[in-house]
N, C-alpha and C. Protein backbone atom coordinates (compact mmCIF):
# COMPACT_ATOMS: atom_id res chain seq x y z
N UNK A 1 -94.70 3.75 43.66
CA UNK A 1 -95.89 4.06 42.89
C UNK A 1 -95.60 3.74 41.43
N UNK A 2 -96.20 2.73 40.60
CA UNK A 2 -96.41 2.61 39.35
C UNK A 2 -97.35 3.32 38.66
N UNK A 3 -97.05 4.16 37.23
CA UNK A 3 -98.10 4.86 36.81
C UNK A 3 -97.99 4.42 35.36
N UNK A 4 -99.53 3.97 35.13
CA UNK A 4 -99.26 3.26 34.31
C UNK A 4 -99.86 4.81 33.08
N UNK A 5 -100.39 5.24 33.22
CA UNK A 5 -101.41 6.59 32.33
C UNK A 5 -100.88 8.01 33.32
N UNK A 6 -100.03 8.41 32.77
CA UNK A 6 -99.46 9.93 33.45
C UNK A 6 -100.49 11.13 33.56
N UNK A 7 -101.14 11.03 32.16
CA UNK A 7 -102.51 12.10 32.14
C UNK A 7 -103.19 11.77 33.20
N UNK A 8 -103.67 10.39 32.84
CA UNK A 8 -104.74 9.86 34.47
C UNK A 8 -104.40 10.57 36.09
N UNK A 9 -103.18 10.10 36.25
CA UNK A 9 -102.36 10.35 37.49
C UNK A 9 -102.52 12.18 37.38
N UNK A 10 -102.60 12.96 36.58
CA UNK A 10 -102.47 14.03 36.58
C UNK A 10 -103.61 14.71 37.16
N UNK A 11 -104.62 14.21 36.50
CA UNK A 11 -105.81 14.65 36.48
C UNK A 11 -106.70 14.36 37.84
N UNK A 12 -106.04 13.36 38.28
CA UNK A 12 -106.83 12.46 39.72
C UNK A 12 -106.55 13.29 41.08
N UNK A 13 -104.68 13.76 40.77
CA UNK A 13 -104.14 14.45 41.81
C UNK A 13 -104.90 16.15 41.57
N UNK A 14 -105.04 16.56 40.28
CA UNK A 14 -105.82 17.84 40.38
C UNK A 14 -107.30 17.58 41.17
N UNK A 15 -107.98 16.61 40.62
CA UNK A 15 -109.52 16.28 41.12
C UNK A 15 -109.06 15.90 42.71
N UNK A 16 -108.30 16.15 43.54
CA UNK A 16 -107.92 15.59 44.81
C UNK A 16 -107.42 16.95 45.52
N UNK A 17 -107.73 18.12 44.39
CA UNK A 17 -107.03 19.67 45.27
C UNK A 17 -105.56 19.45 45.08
N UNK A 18 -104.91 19.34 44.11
CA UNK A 18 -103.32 19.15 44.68
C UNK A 18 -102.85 20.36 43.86
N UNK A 19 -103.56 21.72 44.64
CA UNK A 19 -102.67 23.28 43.91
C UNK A 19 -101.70 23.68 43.78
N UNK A 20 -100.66 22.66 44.33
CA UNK A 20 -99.39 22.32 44.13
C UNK A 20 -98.65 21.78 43.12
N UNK A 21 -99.40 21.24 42.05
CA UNK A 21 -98.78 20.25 40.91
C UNK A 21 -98.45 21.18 40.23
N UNK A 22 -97.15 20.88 39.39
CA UNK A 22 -96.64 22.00 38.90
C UNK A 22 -96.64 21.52 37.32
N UNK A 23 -96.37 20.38 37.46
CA UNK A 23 -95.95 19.75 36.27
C UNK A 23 -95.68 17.73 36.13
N UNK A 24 -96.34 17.77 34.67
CA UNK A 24 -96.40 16.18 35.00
C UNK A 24 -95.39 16.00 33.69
N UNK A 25 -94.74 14.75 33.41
CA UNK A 25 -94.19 14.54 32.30
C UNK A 25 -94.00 13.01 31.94
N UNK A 26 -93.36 12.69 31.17
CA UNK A 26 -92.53 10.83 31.17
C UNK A 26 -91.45 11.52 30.27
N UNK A 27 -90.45 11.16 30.77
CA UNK A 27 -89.06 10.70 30.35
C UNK A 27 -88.44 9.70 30.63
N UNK A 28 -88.36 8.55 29.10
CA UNK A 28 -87.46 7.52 29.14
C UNK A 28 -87.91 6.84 30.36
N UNK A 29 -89.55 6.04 30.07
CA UNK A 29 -90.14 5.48 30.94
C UNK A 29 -90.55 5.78 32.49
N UNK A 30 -90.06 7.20 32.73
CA UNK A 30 -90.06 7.40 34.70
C UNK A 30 -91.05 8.87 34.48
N UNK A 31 -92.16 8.60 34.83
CA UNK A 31 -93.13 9.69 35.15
C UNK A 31 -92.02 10.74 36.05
N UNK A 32 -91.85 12.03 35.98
CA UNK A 32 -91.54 12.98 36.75
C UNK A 32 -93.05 14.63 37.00
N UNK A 33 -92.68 14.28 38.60
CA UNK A 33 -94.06 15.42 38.63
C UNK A 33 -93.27 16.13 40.11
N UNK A 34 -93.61 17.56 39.96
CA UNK A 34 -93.12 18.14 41.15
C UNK A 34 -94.68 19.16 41.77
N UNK A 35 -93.86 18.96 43.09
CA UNK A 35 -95.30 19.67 44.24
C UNK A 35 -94.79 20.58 44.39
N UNK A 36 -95.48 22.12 45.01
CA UNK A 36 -94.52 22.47 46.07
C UNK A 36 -95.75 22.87 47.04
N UNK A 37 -95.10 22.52 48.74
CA UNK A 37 -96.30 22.55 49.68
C UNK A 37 -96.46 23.82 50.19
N UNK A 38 -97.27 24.14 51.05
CA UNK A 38 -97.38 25.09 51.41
C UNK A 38 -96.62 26.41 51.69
N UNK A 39 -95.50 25.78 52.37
CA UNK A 39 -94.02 26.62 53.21
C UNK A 39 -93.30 26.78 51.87
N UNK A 40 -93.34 26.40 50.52
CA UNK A 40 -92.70 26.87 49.32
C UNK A 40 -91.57 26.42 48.93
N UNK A 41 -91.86 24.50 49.59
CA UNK A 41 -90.44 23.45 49.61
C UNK A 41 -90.96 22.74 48.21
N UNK A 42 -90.13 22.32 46.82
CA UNK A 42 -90.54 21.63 46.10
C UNK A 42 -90.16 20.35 46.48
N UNK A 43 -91.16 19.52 45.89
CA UNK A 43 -90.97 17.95 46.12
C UNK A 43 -90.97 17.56 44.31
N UNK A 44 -89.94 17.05 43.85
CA UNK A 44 -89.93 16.53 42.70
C UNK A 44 -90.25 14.63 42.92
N UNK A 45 -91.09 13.97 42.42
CA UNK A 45 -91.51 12.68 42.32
C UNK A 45 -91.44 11.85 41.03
N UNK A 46 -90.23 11.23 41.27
CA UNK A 46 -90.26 10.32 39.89
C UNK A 46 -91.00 8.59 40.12
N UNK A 47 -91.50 7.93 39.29
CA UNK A 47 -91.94 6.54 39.48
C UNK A 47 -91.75 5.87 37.63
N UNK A 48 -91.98 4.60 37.90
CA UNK A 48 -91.68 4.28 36.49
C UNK A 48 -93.17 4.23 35.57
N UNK A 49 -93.07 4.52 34.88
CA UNK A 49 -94.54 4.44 33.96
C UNK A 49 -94.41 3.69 32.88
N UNK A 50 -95.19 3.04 32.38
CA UNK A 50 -95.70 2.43 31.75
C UNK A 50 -97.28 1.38 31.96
């Protein structure tokens, strides 16, 4: 997944129900965002942004 607008990506996964997003960020070009699903497993997701 390329992200090119992190806010965008943020906002799309909220408008999509994702009550899981915990947090969006960019560090040193690599979007980092973590889930956690239902059962209370986090999923941390990095991709490169720009």
């Amino acid at each position: 997944m390329h992200v090119a607008d992190p806010a965008a990506l943020h906002a799309r996964l909220r408008a999509e129900d994702m009550p899981g997003l915990r947090r969006l960020e960019v560090r040193h070009g690599i979007a980092v965002f973590s889930l956690i699903d239902p059962d209370g497993n986090t999923l941390v997701v990095r991709c490169p942004a720009g």
